[in-house]
N, C-alpha and C. Protein backbone atom coordinates (compact mmCIF):
# COMPACT_ATOMS: atom_id res chain seq x y z
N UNK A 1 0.85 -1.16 0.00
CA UNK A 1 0.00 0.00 0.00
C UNK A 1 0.90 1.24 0.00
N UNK A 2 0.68 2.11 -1.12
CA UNK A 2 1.60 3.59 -1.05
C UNK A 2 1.36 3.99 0.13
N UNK A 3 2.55 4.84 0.62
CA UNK A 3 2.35 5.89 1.63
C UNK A 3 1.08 6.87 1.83
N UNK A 4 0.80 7.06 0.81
CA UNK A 4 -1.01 8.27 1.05
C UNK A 4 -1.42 7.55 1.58
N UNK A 5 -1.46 6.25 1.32
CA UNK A 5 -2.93 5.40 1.76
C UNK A 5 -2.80 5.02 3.10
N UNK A 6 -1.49 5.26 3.92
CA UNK A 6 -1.52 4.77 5.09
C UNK A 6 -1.39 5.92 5.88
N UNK A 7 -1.64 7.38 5.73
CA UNK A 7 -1.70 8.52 6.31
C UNK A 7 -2.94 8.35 7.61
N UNK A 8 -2.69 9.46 8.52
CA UNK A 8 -3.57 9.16 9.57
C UNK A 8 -5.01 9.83 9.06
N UNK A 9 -4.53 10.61 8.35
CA UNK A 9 -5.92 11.58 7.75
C UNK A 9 -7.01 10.40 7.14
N UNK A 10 -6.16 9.78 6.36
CA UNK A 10 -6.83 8.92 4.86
C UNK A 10 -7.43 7.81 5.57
N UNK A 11 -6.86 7.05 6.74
CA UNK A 11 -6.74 5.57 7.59
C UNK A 11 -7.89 6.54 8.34
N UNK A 12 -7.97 7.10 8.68
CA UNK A 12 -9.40 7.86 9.91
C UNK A 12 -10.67 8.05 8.84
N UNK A 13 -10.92 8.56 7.80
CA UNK A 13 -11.70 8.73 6.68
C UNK A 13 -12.30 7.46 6.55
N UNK A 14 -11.49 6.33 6.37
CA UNK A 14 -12.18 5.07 5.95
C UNK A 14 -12.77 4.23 7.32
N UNK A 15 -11.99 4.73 8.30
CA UNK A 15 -12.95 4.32 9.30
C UNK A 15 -14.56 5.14 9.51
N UNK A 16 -14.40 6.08 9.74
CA UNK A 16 -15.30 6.59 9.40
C UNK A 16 -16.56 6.17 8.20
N UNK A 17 -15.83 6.25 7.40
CA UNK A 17 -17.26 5.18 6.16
C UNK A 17 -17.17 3.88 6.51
N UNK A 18 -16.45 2.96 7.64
CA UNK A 18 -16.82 1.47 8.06
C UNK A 18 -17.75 1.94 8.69
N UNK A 19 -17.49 2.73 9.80
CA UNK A 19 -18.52 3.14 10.70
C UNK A 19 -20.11 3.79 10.47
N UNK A 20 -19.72 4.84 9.63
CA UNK A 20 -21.25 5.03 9.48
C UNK A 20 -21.77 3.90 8.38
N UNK A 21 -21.18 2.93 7.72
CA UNK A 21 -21.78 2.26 6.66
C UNK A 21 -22.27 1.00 7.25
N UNK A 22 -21.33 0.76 8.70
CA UNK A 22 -22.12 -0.68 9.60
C UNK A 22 -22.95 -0.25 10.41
N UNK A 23 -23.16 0.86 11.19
CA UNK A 23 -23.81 1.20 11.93
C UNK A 23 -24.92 2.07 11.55
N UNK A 24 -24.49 3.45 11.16
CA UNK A 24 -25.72 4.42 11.08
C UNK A 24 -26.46 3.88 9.88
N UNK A 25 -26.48 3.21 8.88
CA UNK A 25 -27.46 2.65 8.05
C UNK A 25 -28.66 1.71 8.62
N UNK A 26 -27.87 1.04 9.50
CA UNK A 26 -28.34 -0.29 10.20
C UNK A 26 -29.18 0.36 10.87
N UNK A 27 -28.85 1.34 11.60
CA UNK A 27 -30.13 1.57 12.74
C UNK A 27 -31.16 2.59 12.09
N UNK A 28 -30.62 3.30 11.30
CA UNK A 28 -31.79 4.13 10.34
C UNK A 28 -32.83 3.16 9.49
N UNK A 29 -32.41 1.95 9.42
CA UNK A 29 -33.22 1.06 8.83
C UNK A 29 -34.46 0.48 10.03
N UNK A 30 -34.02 0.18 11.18
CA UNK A 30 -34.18 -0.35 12.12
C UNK A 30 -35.30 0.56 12.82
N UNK A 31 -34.73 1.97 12.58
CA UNK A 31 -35.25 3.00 13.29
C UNK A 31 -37.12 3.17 12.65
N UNK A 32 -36.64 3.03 10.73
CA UNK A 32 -38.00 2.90 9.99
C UNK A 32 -38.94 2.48 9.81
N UNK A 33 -38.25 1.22 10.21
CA UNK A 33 -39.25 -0.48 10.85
C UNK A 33 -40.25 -0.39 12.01
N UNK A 34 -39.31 -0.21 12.54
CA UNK A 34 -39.84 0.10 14.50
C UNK A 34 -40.79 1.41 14.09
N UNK A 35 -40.49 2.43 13.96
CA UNK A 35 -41.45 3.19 13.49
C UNK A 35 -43.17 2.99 13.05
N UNK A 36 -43.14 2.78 12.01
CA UNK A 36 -44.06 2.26 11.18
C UNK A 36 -44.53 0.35 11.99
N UNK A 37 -44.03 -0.34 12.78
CA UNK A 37 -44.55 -1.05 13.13
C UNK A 37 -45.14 -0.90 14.70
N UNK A 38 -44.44 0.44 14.71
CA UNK A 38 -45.08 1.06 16.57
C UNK A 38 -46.40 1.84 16.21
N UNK A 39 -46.44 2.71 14.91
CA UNK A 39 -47.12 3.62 14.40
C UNK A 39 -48.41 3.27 13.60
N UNK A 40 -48.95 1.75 13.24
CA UNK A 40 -49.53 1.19 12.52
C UNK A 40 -50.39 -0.06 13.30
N UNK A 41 -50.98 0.08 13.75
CA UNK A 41 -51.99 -1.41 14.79
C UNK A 41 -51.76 -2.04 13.49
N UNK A 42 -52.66 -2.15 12.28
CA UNK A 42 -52.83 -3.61 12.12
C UNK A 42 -51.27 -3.95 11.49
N UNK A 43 -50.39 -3.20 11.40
CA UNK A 43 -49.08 -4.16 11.03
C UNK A 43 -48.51 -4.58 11.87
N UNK A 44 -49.00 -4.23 13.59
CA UNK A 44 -48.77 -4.39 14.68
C UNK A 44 -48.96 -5.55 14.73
N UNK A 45 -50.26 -5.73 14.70
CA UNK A 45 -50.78 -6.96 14.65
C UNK A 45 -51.08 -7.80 13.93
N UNK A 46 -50.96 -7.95 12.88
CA UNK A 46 -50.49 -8.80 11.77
C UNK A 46 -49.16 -9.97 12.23
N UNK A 47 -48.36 -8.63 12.48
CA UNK A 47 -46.80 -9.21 12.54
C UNK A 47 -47.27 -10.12 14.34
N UNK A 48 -47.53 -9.49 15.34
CA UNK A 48 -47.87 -10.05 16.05
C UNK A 48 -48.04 -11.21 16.20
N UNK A 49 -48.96 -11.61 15.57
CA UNK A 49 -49.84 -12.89 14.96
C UNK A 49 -48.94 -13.95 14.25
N UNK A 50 -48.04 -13.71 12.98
CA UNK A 50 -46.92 -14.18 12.97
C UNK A 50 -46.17 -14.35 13.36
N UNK A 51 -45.77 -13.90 14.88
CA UNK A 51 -44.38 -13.81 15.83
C UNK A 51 -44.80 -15.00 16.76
N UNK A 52 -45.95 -15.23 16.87
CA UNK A 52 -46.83 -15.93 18.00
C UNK A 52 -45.97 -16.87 18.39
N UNK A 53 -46.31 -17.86 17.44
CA UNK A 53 -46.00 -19.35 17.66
C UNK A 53 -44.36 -19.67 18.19
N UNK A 54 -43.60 -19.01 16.81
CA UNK A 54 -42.34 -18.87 16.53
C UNK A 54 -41.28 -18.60 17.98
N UNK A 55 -42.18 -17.39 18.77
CA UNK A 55 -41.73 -16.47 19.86
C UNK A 55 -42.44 -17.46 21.24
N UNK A 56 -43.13 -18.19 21.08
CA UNK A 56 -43.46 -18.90 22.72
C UNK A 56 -42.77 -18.80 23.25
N UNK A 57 -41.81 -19.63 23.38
CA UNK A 57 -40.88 -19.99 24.40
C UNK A 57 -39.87 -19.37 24.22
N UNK A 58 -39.98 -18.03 24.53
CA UNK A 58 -38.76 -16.81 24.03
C UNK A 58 -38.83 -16.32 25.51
N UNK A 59 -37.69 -16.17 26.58
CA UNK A 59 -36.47 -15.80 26.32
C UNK A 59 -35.70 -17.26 26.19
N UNK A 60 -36.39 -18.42 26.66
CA UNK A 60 -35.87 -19.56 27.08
C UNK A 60 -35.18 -20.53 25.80
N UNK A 61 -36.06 -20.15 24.86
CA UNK A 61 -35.58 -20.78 23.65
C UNK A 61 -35.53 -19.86 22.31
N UNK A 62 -34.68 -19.63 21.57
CA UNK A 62 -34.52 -18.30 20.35
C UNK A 62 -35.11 -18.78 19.54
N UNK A 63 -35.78 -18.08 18.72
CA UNK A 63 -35.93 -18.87 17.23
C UNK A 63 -34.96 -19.00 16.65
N UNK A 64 -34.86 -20.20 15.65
CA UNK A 64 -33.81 -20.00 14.71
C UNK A 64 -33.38 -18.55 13.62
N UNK A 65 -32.65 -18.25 12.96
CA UNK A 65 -32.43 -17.63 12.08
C UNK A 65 -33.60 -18.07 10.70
N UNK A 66 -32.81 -19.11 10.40
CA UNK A 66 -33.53 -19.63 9.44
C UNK A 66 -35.41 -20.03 9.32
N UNK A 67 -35.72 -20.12 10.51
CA UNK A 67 -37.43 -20.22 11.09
C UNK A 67 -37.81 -18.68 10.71
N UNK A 68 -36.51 -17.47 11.05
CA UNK A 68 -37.57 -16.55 10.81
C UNK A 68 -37.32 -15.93 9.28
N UNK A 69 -36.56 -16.73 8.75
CA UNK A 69 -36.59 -16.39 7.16
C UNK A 69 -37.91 -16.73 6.37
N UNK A 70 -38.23 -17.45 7.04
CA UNK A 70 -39.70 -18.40 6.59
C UNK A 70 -41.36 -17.55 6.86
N UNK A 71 -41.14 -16.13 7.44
CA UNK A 71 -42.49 -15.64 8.14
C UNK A 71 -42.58 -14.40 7.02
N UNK A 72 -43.43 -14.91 5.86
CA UNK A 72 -43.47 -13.77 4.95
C UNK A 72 -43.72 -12.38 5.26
N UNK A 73 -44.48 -12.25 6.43
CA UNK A 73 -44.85 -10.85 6.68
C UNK A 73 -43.50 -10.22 7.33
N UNK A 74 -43.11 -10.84 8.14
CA UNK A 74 -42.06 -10.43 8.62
C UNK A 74 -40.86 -10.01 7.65
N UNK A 75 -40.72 -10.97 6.25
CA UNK A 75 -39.07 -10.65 5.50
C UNK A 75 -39.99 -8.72 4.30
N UNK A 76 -41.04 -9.00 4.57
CA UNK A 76 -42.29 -8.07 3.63
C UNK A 76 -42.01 -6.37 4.71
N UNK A 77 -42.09 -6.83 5.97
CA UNK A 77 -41.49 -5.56 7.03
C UNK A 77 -40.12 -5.09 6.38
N UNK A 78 -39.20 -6.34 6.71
CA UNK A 78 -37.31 -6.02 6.10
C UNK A 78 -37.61 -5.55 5.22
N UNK A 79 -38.30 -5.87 3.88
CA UNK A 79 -38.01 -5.89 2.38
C UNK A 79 -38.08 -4.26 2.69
N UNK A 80 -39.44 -4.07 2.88
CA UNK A 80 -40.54 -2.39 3.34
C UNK A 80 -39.45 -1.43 3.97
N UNK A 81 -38.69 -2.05 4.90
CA UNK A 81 -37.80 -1.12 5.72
C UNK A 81 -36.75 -0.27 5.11
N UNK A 82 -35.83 -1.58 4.50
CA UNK A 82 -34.91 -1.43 3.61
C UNK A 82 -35.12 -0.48 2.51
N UNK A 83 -35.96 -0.79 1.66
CA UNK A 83 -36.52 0.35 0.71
C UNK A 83 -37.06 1.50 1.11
N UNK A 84 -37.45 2.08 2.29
CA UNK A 84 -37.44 3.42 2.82
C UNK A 84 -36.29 3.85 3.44
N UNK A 85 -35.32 3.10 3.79
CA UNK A 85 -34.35 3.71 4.30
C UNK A 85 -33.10 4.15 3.67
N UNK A 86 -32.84 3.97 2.41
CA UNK A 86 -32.50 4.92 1.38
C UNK A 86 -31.03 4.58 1.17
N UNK A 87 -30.62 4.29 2.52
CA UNK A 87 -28.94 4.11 2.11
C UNK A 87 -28.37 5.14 2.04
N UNK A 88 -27.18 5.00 0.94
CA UNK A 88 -26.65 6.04 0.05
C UNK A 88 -27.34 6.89 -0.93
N UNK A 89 -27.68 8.18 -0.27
CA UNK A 89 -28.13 9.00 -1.15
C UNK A 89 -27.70 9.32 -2.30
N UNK A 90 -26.70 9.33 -2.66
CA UNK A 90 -26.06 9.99 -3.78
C UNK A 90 -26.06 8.94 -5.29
N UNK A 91 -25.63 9.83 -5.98
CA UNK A 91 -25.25 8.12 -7.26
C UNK A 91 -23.85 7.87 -7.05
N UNK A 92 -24.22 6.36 -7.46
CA UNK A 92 -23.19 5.54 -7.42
C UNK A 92 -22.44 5.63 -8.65
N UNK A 93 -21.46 6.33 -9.01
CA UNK A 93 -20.94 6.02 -10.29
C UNK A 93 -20.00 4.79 -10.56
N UNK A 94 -20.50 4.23 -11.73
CA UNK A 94 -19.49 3.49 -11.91
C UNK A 94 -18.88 3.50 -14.10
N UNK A 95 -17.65 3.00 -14.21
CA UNK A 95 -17.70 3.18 -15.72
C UNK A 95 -17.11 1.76 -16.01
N UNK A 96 -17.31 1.60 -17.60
CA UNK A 96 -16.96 0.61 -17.85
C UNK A 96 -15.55 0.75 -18.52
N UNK A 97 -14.42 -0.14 -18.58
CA UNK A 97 -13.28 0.56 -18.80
C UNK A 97 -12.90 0.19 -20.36
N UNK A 98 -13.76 -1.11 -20.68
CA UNK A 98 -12.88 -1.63 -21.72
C UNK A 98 -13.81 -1.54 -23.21
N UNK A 99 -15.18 -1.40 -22.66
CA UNK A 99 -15.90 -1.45 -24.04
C UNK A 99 -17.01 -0.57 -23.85
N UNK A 100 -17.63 -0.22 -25.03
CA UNK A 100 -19.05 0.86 -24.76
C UNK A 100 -20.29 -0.17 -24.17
N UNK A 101 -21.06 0.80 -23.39
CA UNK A 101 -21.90 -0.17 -23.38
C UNK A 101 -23.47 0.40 -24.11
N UNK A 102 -24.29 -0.47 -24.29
CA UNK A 102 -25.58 -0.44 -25.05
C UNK A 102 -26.72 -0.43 -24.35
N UNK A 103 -27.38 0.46 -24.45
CA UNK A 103 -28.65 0.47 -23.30
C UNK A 103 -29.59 1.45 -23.98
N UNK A 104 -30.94 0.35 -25.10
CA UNK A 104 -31.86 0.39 -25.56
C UNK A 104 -31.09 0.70 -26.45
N UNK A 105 -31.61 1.95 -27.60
CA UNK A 105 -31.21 2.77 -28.60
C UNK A 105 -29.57 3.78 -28.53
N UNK A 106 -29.40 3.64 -27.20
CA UNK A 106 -28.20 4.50 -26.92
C UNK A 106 -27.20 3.80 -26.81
N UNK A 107 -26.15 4.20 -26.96
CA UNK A 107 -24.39 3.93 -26.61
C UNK A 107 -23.82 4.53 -26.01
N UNK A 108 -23.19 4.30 -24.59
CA UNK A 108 -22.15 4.94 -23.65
C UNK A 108 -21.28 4.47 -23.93
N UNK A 109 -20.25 5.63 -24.31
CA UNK A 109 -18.89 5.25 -24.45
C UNK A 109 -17.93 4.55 -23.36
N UNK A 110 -16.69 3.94 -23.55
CA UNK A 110 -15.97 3.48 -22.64
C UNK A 110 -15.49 4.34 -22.03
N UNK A 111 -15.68 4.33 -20.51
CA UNK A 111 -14.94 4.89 -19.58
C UNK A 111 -15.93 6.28 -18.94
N UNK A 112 -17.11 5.99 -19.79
CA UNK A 112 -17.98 7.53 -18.65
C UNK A 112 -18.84 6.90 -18.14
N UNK A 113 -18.65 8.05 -17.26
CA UNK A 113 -19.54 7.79 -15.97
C UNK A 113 -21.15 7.43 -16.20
N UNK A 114 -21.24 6.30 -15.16
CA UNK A 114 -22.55 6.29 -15.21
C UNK A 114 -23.30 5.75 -13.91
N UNK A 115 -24.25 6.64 -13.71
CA UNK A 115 -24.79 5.80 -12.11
C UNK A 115 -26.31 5.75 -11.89
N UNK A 116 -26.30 5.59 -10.79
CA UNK A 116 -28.31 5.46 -10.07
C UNK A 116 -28.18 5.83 -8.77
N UNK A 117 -29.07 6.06 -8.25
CA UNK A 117 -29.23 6.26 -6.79
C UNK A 117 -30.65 5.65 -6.01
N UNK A 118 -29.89 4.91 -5.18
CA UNK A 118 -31.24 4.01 -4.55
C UNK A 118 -32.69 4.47 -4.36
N UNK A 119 -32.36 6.03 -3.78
CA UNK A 119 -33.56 7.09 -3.70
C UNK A 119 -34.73 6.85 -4.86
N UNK A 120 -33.76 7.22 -5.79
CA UNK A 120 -34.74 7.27 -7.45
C UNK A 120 -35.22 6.08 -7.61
N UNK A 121 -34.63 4.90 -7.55
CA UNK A 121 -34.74 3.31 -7.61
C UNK A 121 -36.14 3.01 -6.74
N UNK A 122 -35.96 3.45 -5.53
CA UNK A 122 -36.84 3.08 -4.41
C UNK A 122 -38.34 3.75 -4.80
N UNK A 123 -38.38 4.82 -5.14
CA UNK A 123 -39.20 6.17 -4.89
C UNK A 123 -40.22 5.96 -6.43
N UNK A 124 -39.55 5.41 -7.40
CA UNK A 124 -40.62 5.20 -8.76
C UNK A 124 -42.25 4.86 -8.35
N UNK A 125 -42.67 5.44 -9.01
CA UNK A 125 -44.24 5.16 -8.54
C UNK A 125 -44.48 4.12 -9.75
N UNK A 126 -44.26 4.16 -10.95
CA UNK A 126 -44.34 2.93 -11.55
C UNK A 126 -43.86 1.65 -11.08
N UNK A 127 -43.27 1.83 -10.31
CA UNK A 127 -42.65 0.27 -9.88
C UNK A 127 -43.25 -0.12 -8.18
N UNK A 128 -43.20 1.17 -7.50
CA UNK A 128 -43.47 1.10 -5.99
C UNK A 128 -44.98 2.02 -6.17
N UNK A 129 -45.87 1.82 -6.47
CA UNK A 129 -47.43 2.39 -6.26
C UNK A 129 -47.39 3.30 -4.73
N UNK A 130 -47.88 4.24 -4.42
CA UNK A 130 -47.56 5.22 -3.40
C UNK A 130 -46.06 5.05 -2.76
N UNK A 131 -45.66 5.52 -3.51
CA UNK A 131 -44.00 4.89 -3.58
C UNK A 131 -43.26 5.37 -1.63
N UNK A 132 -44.25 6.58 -1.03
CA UNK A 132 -43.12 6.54 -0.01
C UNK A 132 -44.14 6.69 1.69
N UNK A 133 -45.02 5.50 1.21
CA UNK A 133 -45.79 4.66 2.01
C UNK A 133 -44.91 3.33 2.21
N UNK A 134 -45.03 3.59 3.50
CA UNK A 134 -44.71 1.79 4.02
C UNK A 134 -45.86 0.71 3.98
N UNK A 135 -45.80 0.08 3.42
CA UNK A 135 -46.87 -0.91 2.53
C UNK A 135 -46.08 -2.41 2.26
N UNK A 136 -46.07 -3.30 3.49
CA UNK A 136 -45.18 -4.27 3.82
C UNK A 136 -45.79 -5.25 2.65
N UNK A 137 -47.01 -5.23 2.58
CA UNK A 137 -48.16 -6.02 1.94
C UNK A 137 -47.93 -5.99 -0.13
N UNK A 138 -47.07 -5.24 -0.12
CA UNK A 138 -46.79 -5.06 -1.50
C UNK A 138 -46.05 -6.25 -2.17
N UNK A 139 -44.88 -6.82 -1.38
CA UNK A 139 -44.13 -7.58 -1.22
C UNK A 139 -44.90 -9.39 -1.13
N UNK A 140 -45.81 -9.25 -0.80
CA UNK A 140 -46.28 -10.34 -0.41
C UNK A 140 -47.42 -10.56 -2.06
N UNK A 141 -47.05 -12.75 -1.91
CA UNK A 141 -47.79 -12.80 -3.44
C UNK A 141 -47.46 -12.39 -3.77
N UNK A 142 -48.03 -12.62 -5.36
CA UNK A 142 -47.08 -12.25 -6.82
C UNK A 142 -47.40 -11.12 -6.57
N UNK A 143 -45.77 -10.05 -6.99
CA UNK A 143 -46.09 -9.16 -7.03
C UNK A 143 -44.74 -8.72 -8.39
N UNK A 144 -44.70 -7.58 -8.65
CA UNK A 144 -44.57 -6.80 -9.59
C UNK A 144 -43.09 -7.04 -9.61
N UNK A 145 -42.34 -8.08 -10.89
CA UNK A 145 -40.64 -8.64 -10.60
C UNK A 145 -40.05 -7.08 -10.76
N UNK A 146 -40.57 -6.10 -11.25
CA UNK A 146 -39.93 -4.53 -11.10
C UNK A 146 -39.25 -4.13 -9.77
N UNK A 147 -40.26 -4.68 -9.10
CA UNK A 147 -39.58 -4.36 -7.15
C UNK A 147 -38.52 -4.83 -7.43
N UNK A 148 -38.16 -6.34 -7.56
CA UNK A 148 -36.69 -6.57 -7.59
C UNK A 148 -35.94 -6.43 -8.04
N UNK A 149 -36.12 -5.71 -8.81
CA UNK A 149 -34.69 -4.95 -10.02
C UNK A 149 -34.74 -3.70 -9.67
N UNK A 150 -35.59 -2.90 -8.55
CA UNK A 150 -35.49 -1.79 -8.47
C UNK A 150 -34.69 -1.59 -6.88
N UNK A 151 -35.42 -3.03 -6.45
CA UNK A 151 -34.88 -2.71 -4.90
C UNK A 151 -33.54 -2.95 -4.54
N UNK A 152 -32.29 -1.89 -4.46
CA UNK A 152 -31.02 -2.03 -4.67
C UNK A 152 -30.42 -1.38 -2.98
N UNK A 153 -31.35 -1.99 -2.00
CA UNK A 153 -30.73 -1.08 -0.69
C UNK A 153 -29.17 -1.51 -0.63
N UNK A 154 -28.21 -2.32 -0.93
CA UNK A 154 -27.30 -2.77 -0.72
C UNK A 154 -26.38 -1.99 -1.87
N UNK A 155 -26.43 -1.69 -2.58
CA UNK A 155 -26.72 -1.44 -4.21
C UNK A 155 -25.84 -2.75 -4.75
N UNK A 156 -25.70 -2.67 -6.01
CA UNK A 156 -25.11 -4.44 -6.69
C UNK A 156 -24.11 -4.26 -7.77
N UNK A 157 -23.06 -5.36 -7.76
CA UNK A 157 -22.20 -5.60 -8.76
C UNK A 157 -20.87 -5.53 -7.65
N UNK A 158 -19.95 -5.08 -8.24
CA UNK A 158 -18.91 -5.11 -7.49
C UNK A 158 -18.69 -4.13 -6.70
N UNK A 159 -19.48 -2.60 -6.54
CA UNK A 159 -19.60 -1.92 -5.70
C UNK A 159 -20.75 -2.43 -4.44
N UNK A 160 -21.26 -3.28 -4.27
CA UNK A 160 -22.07 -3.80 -3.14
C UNK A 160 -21.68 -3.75 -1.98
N UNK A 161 -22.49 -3.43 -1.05
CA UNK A 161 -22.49 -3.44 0.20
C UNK A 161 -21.02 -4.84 0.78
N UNK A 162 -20.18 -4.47 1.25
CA UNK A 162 -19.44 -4.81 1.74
C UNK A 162 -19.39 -6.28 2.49
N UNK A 163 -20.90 -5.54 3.63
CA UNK A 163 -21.33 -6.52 4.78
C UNK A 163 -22.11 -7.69 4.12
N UNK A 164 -22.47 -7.52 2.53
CA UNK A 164 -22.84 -8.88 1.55
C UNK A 164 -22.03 -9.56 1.11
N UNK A 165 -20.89 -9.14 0.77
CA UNK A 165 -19.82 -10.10 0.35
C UNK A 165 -19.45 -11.17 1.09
C-alpha cells in the first residue's frame, strides 16, 4: 500500500465510512421499521400474529435464524424497511473501462460515468405504487418482478455493500 494510503488523515476517513456504513445505516433502517410497526396497529398486529407461535418460548428458547426467514410478513417488514431507508443517497458512479456499453437505442462510451441512486430506484411510482408509504403487503404474493430490479438497498455488482460479500 503507497504511503497516502496509510496517512492518519486517509486511515481515519475510511474508518469513518466502516462506521457510518455498519452502523448508522443499520439503525436508520431499524429506526424505519420500528417506526411504522409502533405507528400502525394492524401491522402491529399482523406481525404479532406471525411472531406468536415462533416467539413462545422466548427468552428460554430463540428462534432460529432460518425459522424466521420463513415468516413472509415479517421478510415483507425487512423488504418495506430497507426500501425506505434509502442508504446512500447519492449516485453511485461506476464506468466501464474496456468497451461501450448499449442500453436500448443508446451507446455509452468506454470509460464515462454512469450511475443510479437508490432514492430514485426506491421512490418510482411505476414500480413502488404510493412509492413513499410503508406498505409491507406489496411484497407479499405475486407481485410486480420490477420491485426486484429496483430494490437495490445494498446497491449491486462489485460496488455492493461490503457486509454482503
Amino acid at each position: 500500500m503507497p504511503e497516502s494510503e496509510r496517512s492518519i488523515e486517509r486511515l481515519s476517513q475510511e474508518a469513518q465510512i466502516l462506521h457510518g456504513a455498519g452502523t448508522v445505516t443499520t439503525s436508520r433502517a431499524l429506526d424505519i421499521m420500528s417506526y411504522h410497526i409502533l405507528h400502525n396497529p394492524p401491522i402491529r398486529e399482523r406481525l404479532g400474529n406471525e411472531l406468536k407461535d415462533i416467539m413462545a418460548d422466548y427468552p428460554h428458547n430463540l428462534p432460529r435464524w432460518s425459522d424466521l426467514e420463513k415468516l413472509p410478513y415479517l421478510q415483507a417488514i425487512i423488504r418495506e424497511g430497507l426500501r425506505l431507508s434509502f442508504g446512500v443517497m447519492r449516485r453511485l458512479p461506476r464506468c466501464s473501462p474496456d468497451v461501450a456499453l448499449q442500453y436500448k437505442q443508446w451507446t455509452v462510451p468506454k470509460n464515462t460515468p454512469v450511475g443510479m441512486a437508490s432514492y430514485g430506484m426506491h421512490t418510482d411510482p411505476e414500480v413502488y405504487p404510493e412509492p413513499l408509504k410503508f406498505v409491507p403487503e406489496r411484497w407479499l404474493g405475486d407481485y410486480d418482478p420490477k420491485m426486484n430490479r429496483n430494490w437495490v438497498p445494498f446497491s449491486r455488482g462489485s460496488r455492493s455493500c461490503l457486509g454482503m460479500k
